[in-house]
PDBML (XML) file of the C-alpha atoms, coordinates in Angstrom:
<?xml version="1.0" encoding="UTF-8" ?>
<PDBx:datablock datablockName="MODEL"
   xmlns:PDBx="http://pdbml.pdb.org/schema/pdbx-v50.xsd"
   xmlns:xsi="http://www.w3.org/2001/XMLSchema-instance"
   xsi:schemaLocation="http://pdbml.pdb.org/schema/pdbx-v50.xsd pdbx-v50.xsd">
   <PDBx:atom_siteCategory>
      <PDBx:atom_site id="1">
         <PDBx:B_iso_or_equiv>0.00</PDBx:B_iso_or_equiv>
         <PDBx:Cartn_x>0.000</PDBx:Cartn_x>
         <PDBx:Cartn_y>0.000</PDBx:Cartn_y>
         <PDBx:Cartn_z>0.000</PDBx:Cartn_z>
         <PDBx:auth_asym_id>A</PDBx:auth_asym_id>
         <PDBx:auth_atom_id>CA</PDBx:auth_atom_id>
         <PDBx:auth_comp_id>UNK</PDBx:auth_comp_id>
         <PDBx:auth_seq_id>1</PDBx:auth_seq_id>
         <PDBx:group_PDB>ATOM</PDBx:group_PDB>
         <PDBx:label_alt_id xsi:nil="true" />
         <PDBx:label_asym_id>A</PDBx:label_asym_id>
         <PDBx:label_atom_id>CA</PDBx:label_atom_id>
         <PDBx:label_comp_id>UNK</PDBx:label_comp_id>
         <PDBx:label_entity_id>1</PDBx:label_entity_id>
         <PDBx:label_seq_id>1</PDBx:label_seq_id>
         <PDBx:occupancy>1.00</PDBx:occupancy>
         <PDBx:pdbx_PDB_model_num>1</PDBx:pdbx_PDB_model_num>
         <PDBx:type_symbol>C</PDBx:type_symbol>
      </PDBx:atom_site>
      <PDBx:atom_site id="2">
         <PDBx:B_iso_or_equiv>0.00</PDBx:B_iso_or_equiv>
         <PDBx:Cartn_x>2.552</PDBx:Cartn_x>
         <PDBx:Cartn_y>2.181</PDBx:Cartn_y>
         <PDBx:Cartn_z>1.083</PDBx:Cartn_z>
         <PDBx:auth_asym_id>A</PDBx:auth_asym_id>
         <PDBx:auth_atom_id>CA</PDBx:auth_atom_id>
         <PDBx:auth_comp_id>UNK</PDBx:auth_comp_id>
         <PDBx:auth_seq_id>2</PDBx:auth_seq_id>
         <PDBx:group_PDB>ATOM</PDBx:group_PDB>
         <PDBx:label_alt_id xsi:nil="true" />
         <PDBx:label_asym_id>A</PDBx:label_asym_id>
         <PDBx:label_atom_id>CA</PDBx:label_atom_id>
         <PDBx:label_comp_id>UNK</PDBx:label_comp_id>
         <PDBx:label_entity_id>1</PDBx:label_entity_id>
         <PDBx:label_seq_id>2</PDBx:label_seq_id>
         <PDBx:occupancy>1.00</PDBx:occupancy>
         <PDBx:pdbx_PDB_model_num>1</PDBx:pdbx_PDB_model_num>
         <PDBx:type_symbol>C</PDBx:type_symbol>
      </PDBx:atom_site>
      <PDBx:atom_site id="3">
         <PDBx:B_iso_or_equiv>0.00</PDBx:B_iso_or_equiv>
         <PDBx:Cartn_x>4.483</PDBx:Cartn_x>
         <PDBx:Cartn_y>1.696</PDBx:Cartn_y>
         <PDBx:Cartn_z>-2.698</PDBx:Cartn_z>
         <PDBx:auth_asym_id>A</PDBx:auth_asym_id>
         <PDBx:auth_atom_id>CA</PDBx:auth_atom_id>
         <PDBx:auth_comp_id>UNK</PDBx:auth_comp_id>
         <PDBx:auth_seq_id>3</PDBx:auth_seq_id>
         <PDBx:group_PDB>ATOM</PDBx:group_PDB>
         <PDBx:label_alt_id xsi:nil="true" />
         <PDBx:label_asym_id>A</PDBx:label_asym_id>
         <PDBx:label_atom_id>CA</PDBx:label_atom_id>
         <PDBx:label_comp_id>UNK</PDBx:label_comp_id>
         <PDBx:label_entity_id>1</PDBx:label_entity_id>
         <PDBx:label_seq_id>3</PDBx:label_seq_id>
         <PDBx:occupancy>1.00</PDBx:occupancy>
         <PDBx:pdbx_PDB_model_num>1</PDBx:pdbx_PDB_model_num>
         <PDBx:type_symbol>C</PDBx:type_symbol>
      </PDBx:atom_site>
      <PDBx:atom_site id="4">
         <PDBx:B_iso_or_equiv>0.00</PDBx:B_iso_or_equiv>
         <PDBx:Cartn_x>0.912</PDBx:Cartn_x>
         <PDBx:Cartn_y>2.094</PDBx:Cartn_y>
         <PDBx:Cartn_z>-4.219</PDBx:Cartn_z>
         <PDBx:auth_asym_id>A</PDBx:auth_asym_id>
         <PDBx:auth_atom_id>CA</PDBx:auth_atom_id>
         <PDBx:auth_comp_id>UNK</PDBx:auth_comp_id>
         <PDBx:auth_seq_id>4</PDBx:auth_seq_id>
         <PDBx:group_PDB>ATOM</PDBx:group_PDB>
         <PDBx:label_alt_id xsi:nil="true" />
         <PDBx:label_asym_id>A</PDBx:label_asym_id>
         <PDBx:label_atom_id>CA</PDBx:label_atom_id>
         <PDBx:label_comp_id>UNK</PDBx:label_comp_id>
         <PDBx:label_entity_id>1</PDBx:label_entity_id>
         <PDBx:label_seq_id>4</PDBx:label_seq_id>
         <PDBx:occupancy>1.00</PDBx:occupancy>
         <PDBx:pdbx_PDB_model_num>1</PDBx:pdbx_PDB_model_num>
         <PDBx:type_symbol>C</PDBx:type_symbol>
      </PDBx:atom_site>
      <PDBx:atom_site id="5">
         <PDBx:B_iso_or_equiv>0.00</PDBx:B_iso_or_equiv>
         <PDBx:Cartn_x>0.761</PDBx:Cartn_x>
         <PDBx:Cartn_y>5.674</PDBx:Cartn_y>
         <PDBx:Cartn_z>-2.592</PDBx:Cartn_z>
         <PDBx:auth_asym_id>A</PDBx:auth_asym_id>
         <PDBx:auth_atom_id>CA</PDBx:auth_atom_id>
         <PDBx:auth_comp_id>UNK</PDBx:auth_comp_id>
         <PDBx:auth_seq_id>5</PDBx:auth_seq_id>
         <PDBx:group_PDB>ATOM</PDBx:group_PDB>
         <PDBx:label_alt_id xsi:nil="true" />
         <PDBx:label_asym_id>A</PDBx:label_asym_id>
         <PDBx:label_atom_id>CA</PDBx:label_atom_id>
         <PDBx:label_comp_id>UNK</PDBx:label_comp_id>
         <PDBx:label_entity_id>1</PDBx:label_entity_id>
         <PDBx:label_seq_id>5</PDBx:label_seq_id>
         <PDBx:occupancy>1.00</PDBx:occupancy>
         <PDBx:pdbx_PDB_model_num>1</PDBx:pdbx_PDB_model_num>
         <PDBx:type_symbol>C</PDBx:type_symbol>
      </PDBx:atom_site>
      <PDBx:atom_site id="6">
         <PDBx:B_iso_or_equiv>0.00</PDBx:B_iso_or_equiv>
         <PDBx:Cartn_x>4.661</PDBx:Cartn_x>
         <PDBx:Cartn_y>6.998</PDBx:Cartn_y>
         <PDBx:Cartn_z>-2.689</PDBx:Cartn_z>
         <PDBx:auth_asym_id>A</PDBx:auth_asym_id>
         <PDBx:auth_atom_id>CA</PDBx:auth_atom_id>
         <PDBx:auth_comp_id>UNK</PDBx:auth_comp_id>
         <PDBx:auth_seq_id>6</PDBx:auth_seq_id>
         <PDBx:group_PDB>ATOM</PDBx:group_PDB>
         <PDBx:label_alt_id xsi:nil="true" />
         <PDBx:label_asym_id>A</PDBx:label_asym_id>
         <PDBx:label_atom_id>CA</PDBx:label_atom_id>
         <PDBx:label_comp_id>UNK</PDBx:label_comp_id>
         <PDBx:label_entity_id>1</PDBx:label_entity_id>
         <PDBx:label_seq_id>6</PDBx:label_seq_id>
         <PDBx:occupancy>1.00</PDBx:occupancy>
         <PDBx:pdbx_PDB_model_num>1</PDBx:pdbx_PDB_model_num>
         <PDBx:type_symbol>C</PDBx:type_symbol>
      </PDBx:atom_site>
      <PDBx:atom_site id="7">
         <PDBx:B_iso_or_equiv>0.00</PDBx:B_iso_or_equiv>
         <PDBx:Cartn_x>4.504</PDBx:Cartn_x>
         <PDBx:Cartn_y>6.077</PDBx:Cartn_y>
         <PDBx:Cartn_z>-6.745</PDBx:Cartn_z>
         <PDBx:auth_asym_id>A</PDBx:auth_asym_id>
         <PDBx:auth_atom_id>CA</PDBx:auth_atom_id>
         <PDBx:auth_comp_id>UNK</PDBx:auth_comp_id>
         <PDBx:auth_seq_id>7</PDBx:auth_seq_id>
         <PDBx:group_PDB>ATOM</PDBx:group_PDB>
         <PDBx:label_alt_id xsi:nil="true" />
         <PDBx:label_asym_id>A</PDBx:label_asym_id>
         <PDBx:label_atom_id>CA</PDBx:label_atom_id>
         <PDBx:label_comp_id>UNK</PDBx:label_comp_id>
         <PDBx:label_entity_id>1</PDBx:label_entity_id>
         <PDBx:label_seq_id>7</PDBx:label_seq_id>
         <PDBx:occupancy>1.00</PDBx:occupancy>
         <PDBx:pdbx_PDB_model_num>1</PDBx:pdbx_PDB_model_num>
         <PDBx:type_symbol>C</PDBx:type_symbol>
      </PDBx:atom_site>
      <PDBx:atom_site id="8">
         <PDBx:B_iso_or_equiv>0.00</PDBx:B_iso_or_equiv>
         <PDBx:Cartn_x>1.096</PDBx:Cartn_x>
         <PDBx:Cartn_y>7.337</PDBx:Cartn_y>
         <PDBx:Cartn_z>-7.549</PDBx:Cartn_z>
         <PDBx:auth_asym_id>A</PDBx:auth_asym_id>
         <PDBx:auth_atom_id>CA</PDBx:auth_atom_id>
         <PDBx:auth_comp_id>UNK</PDBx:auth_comp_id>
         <PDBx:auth_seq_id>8</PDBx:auth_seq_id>
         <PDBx:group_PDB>ATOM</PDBx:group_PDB>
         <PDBx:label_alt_id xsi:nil="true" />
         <PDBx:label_asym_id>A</PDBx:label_asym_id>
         <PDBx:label_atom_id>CA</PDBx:label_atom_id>
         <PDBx:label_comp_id>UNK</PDBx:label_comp_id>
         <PDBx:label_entity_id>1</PDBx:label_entity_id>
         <PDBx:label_seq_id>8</PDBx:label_seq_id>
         <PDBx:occupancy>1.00</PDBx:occupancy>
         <PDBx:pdbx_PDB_model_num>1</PDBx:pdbx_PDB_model_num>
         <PDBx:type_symbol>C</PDBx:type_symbol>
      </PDBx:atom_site>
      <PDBx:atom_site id="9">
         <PDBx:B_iso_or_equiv>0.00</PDBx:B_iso_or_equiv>
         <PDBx:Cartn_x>2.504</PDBx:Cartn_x>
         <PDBx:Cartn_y>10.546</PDBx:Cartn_y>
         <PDBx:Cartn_z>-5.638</PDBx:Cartn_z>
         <PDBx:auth_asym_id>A</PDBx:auth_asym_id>
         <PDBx:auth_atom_id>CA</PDBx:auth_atom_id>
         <PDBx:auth_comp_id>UNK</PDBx:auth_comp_id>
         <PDBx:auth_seq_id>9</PDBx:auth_seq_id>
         <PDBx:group_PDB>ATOM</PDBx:group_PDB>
         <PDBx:label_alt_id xsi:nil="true" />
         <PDBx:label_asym_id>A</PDBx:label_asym_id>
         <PDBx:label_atom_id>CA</PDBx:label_atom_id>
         <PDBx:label_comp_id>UNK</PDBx:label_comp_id>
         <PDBx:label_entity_id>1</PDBx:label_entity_id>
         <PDBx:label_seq_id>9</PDBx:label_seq_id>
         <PDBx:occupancy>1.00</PDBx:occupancy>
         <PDBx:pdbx_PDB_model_num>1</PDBx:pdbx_PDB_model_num>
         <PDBx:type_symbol>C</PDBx:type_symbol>
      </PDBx:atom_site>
      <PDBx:atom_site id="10">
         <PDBx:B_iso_or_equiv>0.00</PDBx:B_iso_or_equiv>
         <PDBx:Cartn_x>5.985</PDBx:Cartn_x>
         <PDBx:Cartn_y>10.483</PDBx:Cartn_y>
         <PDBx:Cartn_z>-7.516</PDBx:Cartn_z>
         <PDBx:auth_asym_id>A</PDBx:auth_asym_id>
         <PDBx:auth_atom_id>CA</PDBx:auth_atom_id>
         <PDBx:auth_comp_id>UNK</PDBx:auth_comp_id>
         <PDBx:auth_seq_id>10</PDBx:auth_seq_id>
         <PDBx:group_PDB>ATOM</PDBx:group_PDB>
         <PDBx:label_alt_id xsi:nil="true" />
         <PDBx:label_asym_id>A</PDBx:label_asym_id>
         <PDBx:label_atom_id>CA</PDBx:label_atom_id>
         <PDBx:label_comp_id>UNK</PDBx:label_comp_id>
         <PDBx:label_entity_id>1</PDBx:label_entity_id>
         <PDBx:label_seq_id>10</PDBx:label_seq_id>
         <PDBx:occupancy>1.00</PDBx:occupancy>
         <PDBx:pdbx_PDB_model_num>1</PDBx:pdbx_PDB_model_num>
         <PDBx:type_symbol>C</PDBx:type_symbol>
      </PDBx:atom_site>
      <PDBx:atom_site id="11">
         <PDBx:B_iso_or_equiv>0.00</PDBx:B_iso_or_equiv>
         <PDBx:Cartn_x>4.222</PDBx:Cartn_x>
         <PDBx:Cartn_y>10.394</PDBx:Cartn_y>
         <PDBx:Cartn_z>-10.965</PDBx:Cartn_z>
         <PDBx:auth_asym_id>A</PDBx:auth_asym_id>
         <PDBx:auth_atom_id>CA</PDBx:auth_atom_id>
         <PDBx:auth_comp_id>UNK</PDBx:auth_comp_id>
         <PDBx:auth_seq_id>11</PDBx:auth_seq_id>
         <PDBx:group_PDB>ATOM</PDBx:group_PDB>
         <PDBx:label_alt_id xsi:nil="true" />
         <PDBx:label_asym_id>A</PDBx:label_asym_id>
         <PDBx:label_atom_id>CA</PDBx:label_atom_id>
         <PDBx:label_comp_id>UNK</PDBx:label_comp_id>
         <PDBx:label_entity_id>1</PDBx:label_entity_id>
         <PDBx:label_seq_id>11</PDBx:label_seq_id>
         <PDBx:occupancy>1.00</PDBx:occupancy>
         <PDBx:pdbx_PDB_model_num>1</PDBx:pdbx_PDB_model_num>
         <PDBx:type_symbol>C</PDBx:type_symbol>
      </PDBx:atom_site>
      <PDBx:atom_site id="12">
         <PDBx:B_iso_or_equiv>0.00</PDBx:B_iso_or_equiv>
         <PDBx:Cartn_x>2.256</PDBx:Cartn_x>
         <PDBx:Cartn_y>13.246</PDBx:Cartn_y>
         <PDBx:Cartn_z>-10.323</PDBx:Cartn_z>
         <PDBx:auth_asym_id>A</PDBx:auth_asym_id>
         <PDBx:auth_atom_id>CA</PDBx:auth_atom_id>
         <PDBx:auth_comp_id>UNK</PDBx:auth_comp_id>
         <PDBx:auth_seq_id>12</PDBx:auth_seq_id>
         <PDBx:group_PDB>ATOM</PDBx:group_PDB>
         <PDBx:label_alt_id xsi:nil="true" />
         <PDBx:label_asym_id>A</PDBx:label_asym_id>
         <PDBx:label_atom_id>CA</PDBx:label_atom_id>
         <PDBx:label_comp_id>UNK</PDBx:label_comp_id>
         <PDBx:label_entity_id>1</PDBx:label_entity_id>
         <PDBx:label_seq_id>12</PDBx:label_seq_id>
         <PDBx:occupancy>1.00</PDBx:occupancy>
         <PDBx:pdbx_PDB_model_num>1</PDBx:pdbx_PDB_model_num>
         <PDBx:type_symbol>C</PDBx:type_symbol>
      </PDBx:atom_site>
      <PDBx:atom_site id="13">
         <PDBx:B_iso_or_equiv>0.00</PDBx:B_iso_or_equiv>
         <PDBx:Cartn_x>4.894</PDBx:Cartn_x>
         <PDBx:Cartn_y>15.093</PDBx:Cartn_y>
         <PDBx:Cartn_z>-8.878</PDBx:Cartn_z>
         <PDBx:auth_asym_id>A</PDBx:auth_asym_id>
         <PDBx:auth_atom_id>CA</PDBx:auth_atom_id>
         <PDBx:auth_comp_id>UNK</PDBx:auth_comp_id>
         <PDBx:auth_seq_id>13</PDBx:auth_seq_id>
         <PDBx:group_PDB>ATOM</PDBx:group_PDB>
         <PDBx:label_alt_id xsi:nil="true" />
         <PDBx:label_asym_id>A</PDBx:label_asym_id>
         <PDBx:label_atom_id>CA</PDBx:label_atom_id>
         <PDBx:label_comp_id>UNK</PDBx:label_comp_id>
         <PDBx:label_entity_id>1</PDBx:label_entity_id>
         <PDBx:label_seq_id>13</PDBx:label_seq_id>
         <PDBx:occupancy>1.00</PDBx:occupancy>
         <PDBx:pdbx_PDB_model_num>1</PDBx:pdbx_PDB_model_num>
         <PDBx:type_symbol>C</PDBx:type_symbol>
      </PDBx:atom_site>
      <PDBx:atom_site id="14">
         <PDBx:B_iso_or_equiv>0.00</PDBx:B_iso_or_equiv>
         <PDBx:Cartn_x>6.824</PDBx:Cartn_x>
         <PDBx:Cartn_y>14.330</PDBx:Cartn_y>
         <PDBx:Cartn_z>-12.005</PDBx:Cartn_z>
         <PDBx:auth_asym_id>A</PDBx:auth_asym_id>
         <PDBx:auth_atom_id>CA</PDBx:auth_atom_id>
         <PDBx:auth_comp_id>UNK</PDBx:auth_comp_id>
         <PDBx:auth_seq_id>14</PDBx:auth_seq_id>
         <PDBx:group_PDB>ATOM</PDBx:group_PDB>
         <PDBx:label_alt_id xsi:nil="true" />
         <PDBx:label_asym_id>A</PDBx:label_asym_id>
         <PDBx:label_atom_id>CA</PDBx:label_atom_id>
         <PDBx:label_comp_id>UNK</PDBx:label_comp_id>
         <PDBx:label_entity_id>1</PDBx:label_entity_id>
         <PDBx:label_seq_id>14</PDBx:label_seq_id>
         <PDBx:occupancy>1.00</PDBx:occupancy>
         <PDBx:pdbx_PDB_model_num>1</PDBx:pdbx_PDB_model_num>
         <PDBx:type_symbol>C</PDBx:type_symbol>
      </PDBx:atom_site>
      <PDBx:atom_site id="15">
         <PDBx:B_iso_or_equiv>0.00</PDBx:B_iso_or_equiv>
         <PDBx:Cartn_x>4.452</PDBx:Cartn_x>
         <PDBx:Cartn_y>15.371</PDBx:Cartn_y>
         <PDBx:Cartn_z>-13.952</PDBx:Cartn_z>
         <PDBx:auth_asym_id>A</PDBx:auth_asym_id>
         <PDBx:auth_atom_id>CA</PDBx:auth_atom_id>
         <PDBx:auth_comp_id>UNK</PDBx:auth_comp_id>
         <PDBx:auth_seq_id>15</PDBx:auth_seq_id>
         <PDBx:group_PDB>ATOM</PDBx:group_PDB>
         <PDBx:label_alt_id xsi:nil="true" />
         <PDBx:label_asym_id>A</PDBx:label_asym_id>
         <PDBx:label_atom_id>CA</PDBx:label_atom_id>
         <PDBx:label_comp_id>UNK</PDBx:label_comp_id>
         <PDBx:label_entity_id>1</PDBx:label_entity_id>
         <PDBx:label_seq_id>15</PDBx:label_seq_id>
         <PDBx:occupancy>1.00</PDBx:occupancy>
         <PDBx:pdbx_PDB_model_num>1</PDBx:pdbx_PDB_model_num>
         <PDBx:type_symbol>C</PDBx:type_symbol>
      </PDBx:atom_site>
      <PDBx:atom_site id="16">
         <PDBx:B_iso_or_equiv>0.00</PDBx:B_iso_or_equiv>
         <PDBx:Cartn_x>4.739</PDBx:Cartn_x>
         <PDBx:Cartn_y>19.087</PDBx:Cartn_y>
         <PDBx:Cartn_z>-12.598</PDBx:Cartn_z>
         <PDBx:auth_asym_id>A</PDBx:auth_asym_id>
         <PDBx:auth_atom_id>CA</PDBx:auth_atom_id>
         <PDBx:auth_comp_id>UNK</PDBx:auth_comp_id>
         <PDBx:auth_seq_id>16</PDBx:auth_seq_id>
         <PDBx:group_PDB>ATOM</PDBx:group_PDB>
         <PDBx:label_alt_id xsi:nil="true" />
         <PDBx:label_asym_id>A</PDBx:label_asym_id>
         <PDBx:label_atom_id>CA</PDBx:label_atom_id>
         <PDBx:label_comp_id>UNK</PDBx:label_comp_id>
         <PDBx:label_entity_id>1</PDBx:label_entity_id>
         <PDBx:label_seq_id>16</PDBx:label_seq_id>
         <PDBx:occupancy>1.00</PDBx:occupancy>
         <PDBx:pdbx_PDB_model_num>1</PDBx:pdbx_PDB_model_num>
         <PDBx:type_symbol>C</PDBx:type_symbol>
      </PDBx:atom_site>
      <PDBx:atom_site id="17">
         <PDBx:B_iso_or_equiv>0.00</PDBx:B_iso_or_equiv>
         <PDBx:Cartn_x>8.245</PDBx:Cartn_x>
         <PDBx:Cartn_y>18.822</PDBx:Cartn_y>
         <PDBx:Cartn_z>-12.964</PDBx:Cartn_z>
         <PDBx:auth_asym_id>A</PDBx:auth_asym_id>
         <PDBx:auth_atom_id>CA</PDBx:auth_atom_id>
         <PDBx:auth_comp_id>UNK</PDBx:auth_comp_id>
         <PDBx:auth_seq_id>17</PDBx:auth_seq_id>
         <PDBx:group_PDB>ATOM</PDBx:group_PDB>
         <PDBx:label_alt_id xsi:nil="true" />
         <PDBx:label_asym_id>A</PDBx:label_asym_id>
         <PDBx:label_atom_id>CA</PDBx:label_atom_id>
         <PDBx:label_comp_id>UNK</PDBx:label_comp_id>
         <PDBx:label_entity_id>1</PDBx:label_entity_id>
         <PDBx:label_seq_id>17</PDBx:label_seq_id>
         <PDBx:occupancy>1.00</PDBx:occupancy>
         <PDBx:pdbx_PDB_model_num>1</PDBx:pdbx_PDB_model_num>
         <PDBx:type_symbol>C</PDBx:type_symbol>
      </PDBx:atom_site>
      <PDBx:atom_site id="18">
         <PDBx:B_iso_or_equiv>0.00</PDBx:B_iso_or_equiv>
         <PDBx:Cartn_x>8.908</PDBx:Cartn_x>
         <PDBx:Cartn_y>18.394</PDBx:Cartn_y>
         <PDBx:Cartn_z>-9.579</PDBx:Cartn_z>
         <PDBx:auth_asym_id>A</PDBx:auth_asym_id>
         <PDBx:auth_atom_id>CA</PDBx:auth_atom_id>
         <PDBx:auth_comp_id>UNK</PDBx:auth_comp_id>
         <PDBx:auth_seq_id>18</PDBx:auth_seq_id>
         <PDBx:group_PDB>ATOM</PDBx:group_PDB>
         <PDBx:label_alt_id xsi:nil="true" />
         <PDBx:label_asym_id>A</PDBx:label_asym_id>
         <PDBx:label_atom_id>CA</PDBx:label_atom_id>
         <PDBx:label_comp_id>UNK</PDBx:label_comp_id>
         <PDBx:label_entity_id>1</PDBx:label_entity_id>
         <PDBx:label_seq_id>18</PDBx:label_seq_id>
         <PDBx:occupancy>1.00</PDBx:occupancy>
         <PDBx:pdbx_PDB_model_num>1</PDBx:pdbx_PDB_model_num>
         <PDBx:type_symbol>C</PDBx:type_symbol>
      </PDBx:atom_site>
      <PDBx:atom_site id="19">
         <PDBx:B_iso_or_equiv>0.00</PDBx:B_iso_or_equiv>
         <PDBx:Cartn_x>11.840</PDBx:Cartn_x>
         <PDBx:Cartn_y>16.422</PDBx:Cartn_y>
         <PDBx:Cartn_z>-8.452</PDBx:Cartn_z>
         <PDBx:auth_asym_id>A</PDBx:auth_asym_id>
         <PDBx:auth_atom_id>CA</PDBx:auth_atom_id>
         <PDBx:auth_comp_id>UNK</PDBx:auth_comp_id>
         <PDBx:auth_seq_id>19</PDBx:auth_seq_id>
         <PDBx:group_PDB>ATOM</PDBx:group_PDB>
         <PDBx:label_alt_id xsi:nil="true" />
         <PDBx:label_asym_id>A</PDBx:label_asym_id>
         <PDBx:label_atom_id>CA</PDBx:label_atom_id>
         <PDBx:label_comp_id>UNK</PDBx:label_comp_id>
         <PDBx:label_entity_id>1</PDBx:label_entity_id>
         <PDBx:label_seq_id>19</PDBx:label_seq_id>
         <PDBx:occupancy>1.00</PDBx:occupancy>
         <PDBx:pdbx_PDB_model_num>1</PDBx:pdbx_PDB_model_num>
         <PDBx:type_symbol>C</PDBx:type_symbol>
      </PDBx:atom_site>
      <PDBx:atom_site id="20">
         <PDBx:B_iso_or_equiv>0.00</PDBx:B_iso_or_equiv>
         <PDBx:Cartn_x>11.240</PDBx:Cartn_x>
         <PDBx:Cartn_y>13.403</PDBx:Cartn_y>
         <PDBx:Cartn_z>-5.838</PDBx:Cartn_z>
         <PDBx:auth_asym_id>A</PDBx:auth_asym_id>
         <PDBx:auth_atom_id>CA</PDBx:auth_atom_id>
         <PDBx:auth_comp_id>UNK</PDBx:auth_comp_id>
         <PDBx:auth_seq_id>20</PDBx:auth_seq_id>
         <PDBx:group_PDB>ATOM</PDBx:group_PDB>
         <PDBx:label_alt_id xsi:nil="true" />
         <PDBx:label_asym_id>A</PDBx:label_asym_id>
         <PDBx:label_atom_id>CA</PDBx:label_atom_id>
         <PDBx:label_comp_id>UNK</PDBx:label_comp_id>
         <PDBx:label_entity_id>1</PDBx:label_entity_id>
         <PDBx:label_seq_id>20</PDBx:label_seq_id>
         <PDBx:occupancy>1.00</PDBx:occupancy>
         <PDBx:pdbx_PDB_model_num>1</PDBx:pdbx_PDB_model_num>
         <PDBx:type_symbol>C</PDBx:type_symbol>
      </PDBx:atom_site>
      <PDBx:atom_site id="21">
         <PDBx:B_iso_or_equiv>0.00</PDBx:B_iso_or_equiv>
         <PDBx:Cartn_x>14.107</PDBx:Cartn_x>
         <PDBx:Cartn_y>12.137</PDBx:Cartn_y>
         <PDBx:Cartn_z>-3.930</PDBx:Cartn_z>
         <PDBx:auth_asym_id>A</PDBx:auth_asym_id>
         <PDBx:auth_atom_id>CA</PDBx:auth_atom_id>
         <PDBx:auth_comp_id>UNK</PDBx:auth_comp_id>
         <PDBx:auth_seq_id>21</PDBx:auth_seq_id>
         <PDBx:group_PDB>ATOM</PDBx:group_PDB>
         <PDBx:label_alt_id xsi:nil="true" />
         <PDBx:label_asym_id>A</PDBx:label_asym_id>
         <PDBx:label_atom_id>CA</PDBx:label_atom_id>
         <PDBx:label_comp_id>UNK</PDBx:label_comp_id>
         <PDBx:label_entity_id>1</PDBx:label_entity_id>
         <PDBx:label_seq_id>21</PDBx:label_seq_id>
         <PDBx:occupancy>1.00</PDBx:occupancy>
         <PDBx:pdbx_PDB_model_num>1</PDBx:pdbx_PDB_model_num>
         <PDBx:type_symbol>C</PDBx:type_symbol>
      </PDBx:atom_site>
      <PDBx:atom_site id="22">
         <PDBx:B_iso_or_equiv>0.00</PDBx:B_iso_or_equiv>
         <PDBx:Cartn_x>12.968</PDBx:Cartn_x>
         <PDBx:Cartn_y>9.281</PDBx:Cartn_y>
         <PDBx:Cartn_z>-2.087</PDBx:Cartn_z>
         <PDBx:auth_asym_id>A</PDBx:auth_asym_id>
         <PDBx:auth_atom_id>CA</PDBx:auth_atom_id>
         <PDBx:auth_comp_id>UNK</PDBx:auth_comp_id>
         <PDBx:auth_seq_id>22</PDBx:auth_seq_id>
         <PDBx:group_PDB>ATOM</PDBx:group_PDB>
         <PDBx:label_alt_id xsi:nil="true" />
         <PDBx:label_asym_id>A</PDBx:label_asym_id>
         <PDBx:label_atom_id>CA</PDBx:label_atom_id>
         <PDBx:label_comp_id>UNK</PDBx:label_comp_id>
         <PDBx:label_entity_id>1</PDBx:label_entity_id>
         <PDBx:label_seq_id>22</PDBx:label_seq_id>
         <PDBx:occupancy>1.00</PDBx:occupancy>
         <PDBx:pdbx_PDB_model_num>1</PDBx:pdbx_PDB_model_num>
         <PDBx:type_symbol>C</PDBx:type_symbol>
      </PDBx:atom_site>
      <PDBx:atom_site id="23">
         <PDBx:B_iso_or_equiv>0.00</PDBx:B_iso_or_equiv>
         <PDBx:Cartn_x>14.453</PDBx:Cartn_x>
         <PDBx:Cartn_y>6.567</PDBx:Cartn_y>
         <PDBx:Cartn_z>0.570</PDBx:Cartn_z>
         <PDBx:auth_asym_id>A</PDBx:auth_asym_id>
         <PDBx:auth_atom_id>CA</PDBx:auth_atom_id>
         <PDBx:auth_comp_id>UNK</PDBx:auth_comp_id>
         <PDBx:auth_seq_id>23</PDBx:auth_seq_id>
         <PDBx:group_PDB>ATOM</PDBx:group_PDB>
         <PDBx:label_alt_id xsi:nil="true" />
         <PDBx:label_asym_id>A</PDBx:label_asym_id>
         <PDBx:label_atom_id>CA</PDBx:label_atom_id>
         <PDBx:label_comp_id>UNK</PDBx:label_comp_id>
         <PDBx:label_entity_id>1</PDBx:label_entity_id>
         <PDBx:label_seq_id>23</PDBx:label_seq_id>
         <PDBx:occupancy>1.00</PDBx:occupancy>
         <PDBx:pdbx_PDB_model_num>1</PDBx:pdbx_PDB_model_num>
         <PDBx:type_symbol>C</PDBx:type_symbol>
      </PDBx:atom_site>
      <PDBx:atom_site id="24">
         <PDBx:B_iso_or_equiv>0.00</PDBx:B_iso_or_equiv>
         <PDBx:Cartn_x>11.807</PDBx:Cartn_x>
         <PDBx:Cartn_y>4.886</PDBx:Cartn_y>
         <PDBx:Cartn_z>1.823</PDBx:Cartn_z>
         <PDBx:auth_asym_id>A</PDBx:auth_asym_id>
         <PDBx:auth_atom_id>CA</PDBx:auth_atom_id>
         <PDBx:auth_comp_id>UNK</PDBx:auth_comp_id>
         <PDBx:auth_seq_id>24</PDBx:auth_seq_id>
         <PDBx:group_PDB>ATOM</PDBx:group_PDB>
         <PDBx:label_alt_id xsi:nil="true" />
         <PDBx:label_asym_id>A</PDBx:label_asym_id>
         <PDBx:label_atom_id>CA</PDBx:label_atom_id>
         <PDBx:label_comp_id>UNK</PDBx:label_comp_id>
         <PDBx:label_entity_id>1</PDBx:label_entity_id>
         <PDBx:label_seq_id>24</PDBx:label_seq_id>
         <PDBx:occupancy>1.00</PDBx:occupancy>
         <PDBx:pdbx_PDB_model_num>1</PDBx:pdbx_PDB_model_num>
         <PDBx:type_symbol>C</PDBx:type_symbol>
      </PDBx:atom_site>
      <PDBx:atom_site id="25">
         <PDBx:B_iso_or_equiv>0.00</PDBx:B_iso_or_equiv>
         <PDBx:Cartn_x>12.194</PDBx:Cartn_x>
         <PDBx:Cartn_y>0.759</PDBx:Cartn_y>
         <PDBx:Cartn_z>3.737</PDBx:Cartn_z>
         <PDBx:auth_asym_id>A</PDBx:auth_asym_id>
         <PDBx:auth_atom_id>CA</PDBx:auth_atom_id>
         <PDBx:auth_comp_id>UNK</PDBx:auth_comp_id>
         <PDBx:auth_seq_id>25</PDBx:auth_seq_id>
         <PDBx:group_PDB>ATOM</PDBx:group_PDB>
         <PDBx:label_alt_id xsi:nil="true" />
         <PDBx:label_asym_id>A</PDBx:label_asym_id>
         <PDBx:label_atom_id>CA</PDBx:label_atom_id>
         <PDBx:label_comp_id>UNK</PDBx:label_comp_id>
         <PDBx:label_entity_id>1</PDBx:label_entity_id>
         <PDBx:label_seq_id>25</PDBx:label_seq_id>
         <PDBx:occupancy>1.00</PDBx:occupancy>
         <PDBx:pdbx_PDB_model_num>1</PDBx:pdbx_PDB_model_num>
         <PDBx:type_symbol>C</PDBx:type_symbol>
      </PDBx:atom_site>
   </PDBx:atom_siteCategory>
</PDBx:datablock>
């Protein structure tokens, strides 16, 4: 679940041309 959120997040993020650095365990 928690991958499910964090990537759905880091698309859309990406998609504004924001940068995501993540390090997440």
């Amino acid at each position: 679940m928690t991958d499910a959120i964090l990537n759905s997040k880091i698309s859309l993020a990406k998609s504004k041309n924001i940068q995501v650095i993540a390090d997440a365990h």
